[in-house]
C-alpha atoms as a PDB file:
ATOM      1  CA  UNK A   1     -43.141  -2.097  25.950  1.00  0.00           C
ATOM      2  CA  UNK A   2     -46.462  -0.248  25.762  1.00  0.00           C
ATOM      3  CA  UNK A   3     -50.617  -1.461  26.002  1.00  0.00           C
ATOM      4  CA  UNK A   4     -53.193   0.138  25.008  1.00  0.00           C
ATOM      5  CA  UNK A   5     -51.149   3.507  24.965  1.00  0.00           C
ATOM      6  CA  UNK A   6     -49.531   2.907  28.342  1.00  0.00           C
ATOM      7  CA  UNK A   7     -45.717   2.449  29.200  1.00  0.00           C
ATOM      8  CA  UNK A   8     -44.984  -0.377  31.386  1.00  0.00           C
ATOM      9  CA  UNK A   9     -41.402  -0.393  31.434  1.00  0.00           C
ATOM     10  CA  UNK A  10     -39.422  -1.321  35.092  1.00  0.00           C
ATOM     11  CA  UNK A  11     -37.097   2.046  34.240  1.00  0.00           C
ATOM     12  CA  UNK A  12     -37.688   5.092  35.045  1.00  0.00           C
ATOM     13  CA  UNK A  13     -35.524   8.773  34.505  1.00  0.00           C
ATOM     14  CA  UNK A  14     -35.219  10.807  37.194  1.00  0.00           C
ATOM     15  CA  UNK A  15     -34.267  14.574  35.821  1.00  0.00           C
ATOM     16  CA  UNK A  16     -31.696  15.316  38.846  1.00  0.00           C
ATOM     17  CA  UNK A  17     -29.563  18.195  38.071  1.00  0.00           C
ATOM     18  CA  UNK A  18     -29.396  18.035  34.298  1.00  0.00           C
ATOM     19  CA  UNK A  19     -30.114  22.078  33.907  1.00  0.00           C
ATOM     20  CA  UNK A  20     -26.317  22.021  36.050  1.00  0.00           C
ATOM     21  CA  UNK A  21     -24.747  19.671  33.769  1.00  0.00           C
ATOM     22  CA  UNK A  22     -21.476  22.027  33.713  1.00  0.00           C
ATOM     23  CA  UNK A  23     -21.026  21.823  37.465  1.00  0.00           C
ATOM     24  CA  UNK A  24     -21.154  18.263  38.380  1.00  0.00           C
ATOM     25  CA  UNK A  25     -17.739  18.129  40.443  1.00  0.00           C
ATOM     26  CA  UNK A  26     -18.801  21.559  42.884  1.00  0.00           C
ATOM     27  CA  UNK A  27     -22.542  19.522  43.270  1.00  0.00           C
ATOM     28  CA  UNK A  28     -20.889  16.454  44.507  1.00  0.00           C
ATOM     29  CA  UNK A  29     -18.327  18.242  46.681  1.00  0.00           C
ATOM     30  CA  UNK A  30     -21.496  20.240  47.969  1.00  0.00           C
ATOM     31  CA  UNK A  31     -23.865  17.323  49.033  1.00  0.00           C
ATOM     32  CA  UNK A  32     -20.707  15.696  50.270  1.00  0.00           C
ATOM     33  CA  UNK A  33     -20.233  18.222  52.928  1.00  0.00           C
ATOM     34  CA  UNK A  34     -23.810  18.270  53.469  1.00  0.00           C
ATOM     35  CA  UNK A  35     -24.249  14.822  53.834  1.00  0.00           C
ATOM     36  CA  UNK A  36     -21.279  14.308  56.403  1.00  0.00           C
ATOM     37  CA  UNK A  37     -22.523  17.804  58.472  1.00  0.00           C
ATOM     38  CA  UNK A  38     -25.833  15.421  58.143  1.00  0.00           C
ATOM     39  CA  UNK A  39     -24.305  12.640  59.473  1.00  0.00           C
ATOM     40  CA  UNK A  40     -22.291  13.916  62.242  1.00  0.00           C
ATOM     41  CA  UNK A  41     -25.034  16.222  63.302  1.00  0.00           C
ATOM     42  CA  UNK A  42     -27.685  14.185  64.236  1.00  0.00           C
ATOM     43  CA  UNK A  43     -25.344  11.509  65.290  1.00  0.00           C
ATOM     44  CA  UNK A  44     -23.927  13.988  68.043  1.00  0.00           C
ATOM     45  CA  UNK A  45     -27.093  14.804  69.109  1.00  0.00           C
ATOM     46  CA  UNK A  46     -28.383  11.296  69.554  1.00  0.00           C
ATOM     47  CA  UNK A  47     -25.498   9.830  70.874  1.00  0.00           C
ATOM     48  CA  UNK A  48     -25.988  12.755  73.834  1.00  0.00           C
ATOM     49  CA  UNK A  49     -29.196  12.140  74.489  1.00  0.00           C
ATOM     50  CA  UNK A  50     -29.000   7.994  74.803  1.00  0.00           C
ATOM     51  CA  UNK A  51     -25.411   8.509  76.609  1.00  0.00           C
ATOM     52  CA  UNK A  52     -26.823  10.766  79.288  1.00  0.00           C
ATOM     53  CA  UNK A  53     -28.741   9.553  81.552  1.00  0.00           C
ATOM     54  CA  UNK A  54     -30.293  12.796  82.684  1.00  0.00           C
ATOM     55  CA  UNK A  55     -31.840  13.191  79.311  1.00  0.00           C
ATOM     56  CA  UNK A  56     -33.724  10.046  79.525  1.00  0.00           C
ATOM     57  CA  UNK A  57     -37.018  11.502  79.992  1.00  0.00           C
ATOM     58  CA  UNK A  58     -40.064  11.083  77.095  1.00  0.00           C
ATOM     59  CA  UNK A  59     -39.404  14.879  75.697  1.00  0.00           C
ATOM     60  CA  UNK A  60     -35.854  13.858  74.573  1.00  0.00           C
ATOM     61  CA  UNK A  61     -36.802  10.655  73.470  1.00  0.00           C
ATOM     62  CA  UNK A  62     -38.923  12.090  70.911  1.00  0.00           C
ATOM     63  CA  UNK A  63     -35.979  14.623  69.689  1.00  0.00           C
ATOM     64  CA  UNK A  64     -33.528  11.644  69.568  1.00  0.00           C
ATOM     65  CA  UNK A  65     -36.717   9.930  67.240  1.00  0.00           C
ATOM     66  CA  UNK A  66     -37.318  12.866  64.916  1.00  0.00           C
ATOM     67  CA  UNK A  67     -33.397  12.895  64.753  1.00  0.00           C
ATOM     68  CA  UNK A  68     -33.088   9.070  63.722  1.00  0.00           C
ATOM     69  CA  UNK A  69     -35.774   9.412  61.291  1.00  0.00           C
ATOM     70  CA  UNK A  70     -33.852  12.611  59.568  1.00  0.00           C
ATOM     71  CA  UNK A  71     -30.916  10.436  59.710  1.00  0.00           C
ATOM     72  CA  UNK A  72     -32.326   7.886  58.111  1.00  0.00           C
ATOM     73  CA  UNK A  73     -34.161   9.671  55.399  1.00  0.00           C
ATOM     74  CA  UNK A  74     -30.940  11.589  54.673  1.00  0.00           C
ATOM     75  CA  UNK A  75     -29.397   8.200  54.083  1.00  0.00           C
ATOM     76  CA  UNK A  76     -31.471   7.658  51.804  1.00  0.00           C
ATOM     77  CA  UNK A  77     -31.472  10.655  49.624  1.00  0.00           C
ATOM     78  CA  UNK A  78     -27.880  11.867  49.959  1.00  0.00           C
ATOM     79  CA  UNK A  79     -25.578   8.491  48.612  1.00  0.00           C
ATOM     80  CA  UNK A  80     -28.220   7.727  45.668  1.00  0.00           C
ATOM     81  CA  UNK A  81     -27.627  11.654  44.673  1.00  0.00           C
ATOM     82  CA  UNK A  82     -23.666  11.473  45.694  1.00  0.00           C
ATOM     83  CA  UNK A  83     -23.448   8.182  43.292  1.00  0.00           C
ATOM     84  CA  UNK A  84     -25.549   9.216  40.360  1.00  0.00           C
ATOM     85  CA  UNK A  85     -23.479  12.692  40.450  1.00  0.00           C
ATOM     86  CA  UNK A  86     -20.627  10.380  40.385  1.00  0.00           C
ATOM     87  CA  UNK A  87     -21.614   7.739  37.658  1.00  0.00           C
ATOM     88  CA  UNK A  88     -23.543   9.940  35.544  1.00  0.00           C
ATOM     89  CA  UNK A  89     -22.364  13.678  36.456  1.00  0.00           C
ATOM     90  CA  UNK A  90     -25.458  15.866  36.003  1.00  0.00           C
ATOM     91  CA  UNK A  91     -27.249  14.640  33.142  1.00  0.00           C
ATOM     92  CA  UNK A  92     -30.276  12.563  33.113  1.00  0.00           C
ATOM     93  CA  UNK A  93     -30.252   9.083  35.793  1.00  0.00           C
ATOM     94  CA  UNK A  94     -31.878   5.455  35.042  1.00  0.00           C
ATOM     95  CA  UNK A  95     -33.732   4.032  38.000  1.00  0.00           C
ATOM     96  CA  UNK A  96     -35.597   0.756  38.536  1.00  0.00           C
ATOM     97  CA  UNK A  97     -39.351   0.875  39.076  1.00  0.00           C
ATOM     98  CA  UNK A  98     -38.993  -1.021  42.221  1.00  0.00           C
ATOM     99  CA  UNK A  99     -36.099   1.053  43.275  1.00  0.00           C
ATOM    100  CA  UNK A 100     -37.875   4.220  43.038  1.00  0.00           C
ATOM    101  CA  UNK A 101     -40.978   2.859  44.754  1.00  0.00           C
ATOM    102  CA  UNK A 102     -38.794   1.751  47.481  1.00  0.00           C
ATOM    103  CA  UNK A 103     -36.906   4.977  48.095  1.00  0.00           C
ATOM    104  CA  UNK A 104     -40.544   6.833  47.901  1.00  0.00           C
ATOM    105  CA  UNK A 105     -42.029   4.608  50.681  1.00  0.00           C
ATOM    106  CA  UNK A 106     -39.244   4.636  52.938  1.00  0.00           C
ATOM    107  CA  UNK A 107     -38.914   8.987  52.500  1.00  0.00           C
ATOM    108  CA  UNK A 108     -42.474   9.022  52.851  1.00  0.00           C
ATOM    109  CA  UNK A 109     -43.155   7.050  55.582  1.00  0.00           C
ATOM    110  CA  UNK A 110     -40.633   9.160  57.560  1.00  0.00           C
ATOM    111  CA  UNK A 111     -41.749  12.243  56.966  1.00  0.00           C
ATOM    112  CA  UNK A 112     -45.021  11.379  57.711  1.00  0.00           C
ATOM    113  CA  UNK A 113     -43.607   9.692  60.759  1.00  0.00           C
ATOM    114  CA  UNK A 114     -41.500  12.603  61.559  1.00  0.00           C
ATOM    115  CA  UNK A 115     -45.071  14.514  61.950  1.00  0.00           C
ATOM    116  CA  UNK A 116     -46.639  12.520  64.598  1.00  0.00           C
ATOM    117  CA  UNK A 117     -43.570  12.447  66.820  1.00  0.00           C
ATOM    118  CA  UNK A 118     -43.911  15.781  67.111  1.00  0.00           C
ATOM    119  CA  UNK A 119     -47.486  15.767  67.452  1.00  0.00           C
ATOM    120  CA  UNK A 120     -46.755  12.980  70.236  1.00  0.00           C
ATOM    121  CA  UNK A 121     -44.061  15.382  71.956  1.00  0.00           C
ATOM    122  CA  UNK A 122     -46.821  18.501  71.656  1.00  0.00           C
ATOM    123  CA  UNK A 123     -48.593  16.039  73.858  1.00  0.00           C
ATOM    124  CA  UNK A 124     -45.745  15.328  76.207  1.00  0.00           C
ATOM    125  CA  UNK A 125     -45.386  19.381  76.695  1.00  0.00           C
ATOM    126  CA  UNK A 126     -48.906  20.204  77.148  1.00  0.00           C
ATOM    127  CA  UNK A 127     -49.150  17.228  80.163  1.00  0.00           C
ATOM    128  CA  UNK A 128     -45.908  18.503  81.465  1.00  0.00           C
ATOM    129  CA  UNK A 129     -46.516  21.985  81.514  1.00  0.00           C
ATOM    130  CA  UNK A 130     -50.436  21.979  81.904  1.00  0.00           C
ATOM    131  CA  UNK A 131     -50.707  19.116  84.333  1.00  0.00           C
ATOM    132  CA  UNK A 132     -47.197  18.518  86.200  1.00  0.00           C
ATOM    133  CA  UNK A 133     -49.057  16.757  88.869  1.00  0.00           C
ATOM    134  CA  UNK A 134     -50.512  14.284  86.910  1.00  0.00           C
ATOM    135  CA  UNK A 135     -47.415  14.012  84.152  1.00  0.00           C
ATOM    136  CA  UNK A 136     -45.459  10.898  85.893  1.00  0.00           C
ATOM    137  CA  UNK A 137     -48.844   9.051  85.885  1.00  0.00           C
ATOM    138  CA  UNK A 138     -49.766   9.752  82.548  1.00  0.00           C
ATOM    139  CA  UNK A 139     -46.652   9.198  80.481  1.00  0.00           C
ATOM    140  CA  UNK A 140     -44.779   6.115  81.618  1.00  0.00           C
ATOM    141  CA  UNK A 141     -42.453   4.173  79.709  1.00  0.00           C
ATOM    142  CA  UNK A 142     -44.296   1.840  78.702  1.00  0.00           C
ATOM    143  CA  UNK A 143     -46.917   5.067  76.844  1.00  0.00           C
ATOM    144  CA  UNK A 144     -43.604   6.210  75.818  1.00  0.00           C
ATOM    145  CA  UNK A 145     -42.767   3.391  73.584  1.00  0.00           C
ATOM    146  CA  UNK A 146     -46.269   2.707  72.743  1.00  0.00           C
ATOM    147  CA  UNK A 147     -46.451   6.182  70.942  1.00  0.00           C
ATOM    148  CA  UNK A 148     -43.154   5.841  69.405  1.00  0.00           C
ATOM    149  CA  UNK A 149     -44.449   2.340  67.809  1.00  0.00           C
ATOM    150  CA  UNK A 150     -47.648   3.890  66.560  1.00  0.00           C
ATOM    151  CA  UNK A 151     -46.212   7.137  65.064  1.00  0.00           C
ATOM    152  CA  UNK A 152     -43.925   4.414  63.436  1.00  0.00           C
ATOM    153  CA  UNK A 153     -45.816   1.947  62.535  1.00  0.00           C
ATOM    154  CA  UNK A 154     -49.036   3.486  61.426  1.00  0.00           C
ATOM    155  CA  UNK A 155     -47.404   5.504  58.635  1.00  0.00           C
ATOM    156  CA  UNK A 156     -45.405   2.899  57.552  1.00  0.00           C
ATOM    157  CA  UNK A 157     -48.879   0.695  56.692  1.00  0.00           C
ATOM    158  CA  UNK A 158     -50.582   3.516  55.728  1.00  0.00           C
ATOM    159  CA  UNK A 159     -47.734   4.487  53.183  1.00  0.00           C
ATOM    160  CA  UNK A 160     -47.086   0.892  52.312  1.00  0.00           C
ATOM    161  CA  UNK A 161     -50.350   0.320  50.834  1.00  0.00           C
ATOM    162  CA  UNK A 162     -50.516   3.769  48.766  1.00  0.00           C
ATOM    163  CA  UNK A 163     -46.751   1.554  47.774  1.00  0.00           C
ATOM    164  CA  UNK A 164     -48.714  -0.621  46.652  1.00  0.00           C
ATOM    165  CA  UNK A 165     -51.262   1.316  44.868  1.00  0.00           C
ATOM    166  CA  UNK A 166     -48.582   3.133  43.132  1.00  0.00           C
ATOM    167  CA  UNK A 167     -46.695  -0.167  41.807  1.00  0.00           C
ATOM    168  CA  UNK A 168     -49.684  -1.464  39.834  1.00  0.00           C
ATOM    169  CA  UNK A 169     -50.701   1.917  37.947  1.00  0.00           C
ATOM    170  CA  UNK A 170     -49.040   1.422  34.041  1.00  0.00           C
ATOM    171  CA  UNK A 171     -46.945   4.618  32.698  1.00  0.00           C
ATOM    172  CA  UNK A 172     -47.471   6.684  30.364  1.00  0.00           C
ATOM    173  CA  UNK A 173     -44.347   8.889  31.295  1.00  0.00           C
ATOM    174  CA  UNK A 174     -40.869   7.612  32.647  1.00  0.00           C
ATOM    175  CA  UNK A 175     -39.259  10.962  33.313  1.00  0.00           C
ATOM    176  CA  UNK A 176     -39.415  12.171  37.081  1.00  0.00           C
ATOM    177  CA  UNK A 177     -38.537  15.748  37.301  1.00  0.00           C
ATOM    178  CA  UNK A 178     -36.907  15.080  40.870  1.00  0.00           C
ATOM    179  CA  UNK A 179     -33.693  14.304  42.786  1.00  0.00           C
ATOM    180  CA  UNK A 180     -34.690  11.330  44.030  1.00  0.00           C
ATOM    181  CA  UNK A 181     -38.200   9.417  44.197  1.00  0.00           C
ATOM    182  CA  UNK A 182     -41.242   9.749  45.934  1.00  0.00           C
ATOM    183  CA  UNK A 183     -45.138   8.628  45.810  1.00  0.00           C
ATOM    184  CA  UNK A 184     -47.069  11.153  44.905  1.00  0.00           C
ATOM    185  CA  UNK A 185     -44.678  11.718  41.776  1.00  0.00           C
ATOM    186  CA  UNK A 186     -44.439   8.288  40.854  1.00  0.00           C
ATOM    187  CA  UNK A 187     -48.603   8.522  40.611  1.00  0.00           C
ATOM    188  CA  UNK A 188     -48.259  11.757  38.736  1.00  0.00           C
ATOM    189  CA  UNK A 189     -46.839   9.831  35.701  1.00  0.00           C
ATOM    190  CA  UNK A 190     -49.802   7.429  35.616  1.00  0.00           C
ATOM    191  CA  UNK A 191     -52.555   7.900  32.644  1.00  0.00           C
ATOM    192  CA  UNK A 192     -54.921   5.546  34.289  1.00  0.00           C
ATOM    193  CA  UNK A 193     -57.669   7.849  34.472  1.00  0.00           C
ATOM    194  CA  UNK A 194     -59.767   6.399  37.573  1.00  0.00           C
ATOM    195  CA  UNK A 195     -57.377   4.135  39.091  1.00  0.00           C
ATOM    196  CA  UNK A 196     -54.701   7.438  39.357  1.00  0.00           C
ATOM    197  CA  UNK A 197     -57.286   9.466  40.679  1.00  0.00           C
ATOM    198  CA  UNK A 198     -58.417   6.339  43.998  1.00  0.00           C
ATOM    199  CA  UNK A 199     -54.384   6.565  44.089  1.00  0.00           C
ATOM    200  CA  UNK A 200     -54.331  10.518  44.674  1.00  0.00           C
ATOM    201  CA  UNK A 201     -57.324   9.977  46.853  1.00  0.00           C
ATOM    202  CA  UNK A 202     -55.909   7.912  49.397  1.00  0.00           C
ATOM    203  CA  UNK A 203     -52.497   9.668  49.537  1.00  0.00           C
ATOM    204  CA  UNK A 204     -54.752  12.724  50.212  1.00  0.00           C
ATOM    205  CA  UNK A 205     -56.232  10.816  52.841  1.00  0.00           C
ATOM    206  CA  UNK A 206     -53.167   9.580  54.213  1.00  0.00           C
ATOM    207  CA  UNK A 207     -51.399  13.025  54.152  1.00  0.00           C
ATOM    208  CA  UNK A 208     -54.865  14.136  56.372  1.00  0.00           C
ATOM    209  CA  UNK A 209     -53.998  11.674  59.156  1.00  0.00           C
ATOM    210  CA  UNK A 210     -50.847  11.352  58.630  1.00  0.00           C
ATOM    211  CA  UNK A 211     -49.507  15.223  58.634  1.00  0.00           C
ATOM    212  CA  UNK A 212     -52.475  17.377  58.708  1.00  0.00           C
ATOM    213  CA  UNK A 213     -53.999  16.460  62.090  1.00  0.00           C
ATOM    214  CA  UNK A 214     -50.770  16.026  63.883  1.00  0.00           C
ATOM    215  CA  UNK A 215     -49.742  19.420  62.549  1.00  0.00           C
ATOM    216  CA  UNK A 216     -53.336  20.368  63.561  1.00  0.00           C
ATOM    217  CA  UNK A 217     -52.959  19.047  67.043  1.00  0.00           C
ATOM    218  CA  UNK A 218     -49.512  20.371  67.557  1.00  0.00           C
ATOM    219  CA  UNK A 219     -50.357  24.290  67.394  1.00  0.00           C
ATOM    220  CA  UNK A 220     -53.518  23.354  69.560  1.00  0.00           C
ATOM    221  CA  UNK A 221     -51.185  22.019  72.208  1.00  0.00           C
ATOM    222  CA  UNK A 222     -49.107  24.775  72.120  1.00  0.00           C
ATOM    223  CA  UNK A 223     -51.756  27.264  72.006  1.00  0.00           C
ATOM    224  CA  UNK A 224     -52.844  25.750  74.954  1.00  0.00           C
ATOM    225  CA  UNK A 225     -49.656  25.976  76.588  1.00  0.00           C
ATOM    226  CA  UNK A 226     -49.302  29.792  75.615  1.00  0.00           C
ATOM    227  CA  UNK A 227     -52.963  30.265  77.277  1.00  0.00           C
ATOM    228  CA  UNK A 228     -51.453  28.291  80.837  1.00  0.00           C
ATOM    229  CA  UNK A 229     -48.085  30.706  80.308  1.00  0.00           C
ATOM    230  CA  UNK A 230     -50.066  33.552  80.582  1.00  0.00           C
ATOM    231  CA  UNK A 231     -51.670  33.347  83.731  1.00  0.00           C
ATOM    232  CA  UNK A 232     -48.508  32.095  85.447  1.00  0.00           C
ATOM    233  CA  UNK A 233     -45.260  33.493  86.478  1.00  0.00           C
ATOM    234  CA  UNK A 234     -42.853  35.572  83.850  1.00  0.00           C
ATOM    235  CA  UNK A 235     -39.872  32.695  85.140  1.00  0.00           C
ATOM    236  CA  UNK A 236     -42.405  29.579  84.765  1.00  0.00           C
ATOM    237  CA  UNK A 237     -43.376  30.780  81.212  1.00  0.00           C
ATOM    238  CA  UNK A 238     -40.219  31.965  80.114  1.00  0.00           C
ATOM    239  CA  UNK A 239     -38.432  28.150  81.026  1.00  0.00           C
ATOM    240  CA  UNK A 240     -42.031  26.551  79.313  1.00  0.00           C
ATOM    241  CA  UNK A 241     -41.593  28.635  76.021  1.00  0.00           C
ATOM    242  CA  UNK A 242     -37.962  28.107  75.970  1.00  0.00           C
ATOM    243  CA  UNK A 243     -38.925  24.547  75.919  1.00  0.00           C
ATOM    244  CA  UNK A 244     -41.162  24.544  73.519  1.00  0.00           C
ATOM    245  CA  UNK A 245     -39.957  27.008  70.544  1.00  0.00           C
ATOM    246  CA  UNK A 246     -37.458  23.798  69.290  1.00  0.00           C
ATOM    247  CA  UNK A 247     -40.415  22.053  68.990  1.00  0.00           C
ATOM    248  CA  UNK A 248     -42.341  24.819  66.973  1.00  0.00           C
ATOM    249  CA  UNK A 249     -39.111  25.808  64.811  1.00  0.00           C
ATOM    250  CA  UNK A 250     -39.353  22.290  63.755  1.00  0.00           C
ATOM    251  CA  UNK A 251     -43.030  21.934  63.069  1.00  0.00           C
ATOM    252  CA  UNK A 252     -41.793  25.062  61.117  1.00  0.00           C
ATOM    253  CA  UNK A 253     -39.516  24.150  59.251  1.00  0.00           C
ATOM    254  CA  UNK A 254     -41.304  20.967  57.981  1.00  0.00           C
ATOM    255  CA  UNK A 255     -44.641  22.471  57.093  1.00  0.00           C
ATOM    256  CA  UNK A 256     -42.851  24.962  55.035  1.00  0.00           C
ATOM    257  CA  UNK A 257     -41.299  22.225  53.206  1.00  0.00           C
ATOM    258  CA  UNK A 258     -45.067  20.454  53.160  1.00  0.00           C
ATOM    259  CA  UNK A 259     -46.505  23.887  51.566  1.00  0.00           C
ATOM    260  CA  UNK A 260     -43.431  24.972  48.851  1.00  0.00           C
ATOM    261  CA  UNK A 261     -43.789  21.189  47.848  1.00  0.00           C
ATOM    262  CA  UNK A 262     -47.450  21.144  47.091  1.00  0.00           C
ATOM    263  CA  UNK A 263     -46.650  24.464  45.405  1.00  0.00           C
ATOM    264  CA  UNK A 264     -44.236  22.932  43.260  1.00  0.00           C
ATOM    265  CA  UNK A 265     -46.217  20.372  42.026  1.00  0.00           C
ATOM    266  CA  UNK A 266     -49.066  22.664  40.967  1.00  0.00           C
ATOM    267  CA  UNK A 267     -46.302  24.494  39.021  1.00  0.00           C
ATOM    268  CA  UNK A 268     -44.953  21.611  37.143  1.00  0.00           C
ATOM    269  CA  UNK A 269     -48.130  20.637  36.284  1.00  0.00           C
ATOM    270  CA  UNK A 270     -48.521  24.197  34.611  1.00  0.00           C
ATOM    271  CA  UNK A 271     -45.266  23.247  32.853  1.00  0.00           C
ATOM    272  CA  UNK A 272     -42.131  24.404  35.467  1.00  0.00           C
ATOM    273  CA  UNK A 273     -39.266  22.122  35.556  1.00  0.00           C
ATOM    274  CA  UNK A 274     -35.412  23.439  36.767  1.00  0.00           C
ATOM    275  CA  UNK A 275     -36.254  26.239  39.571  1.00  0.00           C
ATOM    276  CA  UNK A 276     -39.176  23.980  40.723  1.00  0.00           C
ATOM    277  CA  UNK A 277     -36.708  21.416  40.957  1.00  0.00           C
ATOM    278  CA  UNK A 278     -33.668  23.490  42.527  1.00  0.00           C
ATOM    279  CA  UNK A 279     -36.410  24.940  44.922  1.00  0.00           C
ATOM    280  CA  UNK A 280     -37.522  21.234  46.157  1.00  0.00           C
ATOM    281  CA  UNK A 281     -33.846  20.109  46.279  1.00  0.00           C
ATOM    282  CA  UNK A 282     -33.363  23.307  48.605  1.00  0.00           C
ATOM    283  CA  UNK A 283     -36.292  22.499  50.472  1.00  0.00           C
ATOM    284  CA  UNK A 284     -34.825  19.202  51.395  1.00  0.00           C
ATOM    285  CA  UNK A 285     -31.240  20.693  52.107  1.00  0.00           C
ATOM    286  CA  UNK A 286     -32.654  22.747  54.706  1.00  0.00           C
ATOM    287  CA  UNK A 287     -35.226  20.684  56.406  1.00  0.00           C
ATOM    288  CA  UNK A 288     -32.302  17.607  57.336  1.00  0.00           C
ATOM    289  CA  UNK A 289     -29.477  20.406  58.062  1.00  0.00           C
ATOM    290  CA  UNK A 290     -31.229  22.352  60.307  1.00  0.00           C
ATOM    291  CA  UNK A 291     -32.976  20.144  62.895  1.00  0.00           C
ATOM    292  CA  UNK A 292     -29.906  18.673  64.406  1.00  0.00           C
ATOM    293  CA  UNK A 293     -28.906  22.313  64.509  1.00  0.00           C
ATOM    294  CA  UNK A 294     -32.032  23.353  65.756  1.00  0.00           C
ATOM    295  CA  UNK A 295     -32.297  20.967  68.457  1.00  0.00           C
ATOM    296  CA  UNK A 296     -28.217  20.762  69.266  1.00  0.00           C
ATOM    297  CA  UNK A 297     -28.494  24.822  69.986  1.00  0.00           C
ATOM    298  CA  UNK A 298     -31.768  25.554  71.441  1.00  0.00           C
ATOM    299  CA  UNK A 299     -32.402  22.873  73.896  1.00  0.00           C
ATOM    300  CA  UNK A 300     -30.269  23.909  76.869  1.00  0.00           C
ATOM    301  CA  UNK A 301     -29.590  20.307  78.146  1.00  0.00           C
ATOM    302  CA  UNK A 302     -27.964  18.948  74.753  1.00  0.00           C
ATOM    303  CA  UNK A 303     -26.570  22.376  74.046  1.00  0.00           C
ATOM    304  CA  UNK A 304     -24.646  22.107  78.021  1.00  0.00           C
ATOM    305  CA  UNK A 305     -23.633  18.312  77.189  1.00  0.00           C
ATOM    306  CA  UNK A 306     -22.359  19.159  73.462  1.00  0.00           C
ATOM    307  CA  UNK A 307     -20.328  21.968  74.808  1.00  0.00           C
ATOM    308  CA  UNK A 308     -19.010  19.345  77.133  1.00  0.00           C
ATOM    309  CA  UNK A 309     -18.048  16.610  74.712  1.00  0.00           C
ATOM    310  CA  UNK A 310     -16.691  19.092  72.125  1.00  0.00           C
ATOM    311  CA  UNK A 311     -14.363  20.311  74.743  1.00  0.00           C
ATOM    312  CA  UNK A 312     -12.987  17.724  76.024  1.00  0.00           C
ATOM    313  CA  UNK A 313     -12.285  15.810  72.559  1.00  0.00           C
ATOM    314  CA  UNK A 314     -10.349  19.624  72.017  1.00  0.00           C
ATOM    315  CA  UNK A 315      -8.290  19.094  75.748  1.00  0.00           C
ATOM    316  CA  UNK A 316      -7.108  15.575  74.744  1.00  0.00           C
END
């Protein structure tokens, strides 16, 4: 099982709510209800905006994106915690290597993803409010998808080759103190010395292009918009930050998750283990509950068509 001091076992442990051991029915019930609000949620939401065909303009598409990618992510993180809550209550959960390394790409890749959609719809605000005349010209369809398949695409390479990086660094721990998997803790249980440290390296690198510029280039665009609102009229401004704070509450809410995450990782380095672990499962609770919300209530177009479909389902 070990070389040269180094575990290279396929299993790994993931922690998951073993400091709640005694409430292992209420945490299943919980995420249940989370998981289906999850579910229905962003379903809602999407299914408005690819039903109506008002809402088929680029801004919209990018919401029903950000949406699907939540969606998916939430897929993967809720059932994996529902089941091991179910099979092995609270206490400690076996996971394959490979497993673990999938789950990690695919979570990582969307978040990152999730980052440069909404850079990509800063973009679509800041030609739509700062250059209506040009707007139709510069963002056609065909731009449309092109973005969509890059902020896809790119972070799904870039990702799948820190993947890869990750799978061929030997062990010298199995025990993830997380819910569920990801990269960057999968590398934290690597001893490897200099091949660890190219794999931190390029995930730094990655998170750069990946989250930090888009995130960079997103409060630049809307900086710029706040400059334009200023010098026009109180209606004009009023409708263009009314468009834009879903957007922002967003970017919000998933650089605070971004932040508290590197936070807790710095802590469990120094030793933390069950609040930094409560605190990240939190972290992740809020970010895929409240963007469906988010968008479904503050966006005036979905929030008119939701009324809509809500009340009629209550008439018949």
């Amino acid at each position: 099982m070990t070389s040269a001091g180094f575990n290279v076992t396929s299993s790994l442990t993931l922690v998951g709510f073993s400091s709640l051991s005694g409430h292992s029915s209420l945490l299943f019930f919980v995420f249940l209800l989370l998981y289906l609000f999850v579910l229905f949620s962003n379903s809602l939401v999407i299914y408005i905006i690819c039903s109506q065909r008002a809402l088929h303009r680029p801004m919209f598409t990018f919401v029903a994106s950000v949406l699907l990618n939540s969606l998916t992510a939430s897929t993967l993180i809720y059932p994996k915690i529902l089941s091991d809550l179910l099979l092995s209550g609270a206490g400690l959960v076996q996971v394959s290597r490979t497993l673990c390394l999938c789950q990690g790409f695919f979570v990582s890749s969307l978040g990152a993803s999730s980052f440069m959609l909404l850079s990509a719809m800063a973009f679509d605000r800041y030609l739509s409010i700062c250059h209506p005349m040009h707007y139709a010209v510069l963002v056609t369809p065909a731009k449309v998808v092109l973005m969509l398949l890059l902020c896809w695409v790119l972070p799904a390479i870039l990702v799948g080759a820190s993947t890869m990086l990750a799978s061929r660094l030997p062990l010298c721990r199995v025990q993830l103190n997380r819910a569920y998997c990801d990269i960057s803790s999968l590398v934290s249980l690597s001893c490897s010395g200099s091949k660890a440290q190219l794999s931190g390296l390029y995930s730094l690198l990655i998170a750069t292009a990946t989250v930090f510029l888009p995130a960079a280039f997103v409060l630049f665009s809307y900086a710029r918009i706040l400059f334009i609102c200023l010098w026009r009229s109180r209606s004009f401004s009023s409708k263009a930050l009314q468009t834009c704070l879903p957007h922002l509450l967003v970017l919000l809410i998933h650089s605070i998750g971004i932040i508290v995450d590197l936070l807790l990782r710095h802590l469990q380095g120094d030793g933390e283990s069950d609040s930094t672990l409560i605190i990240s499962i939190l972290m992740m609770i809020v970010a895929t509950v409240l963007k469906p919300v988010v968008y479904g209530l503050q966006l005036k177009e979905v929030l008119t068509h939701v009324k809509r479909l809500l009340s009629c389902r209550r008439d018949s």
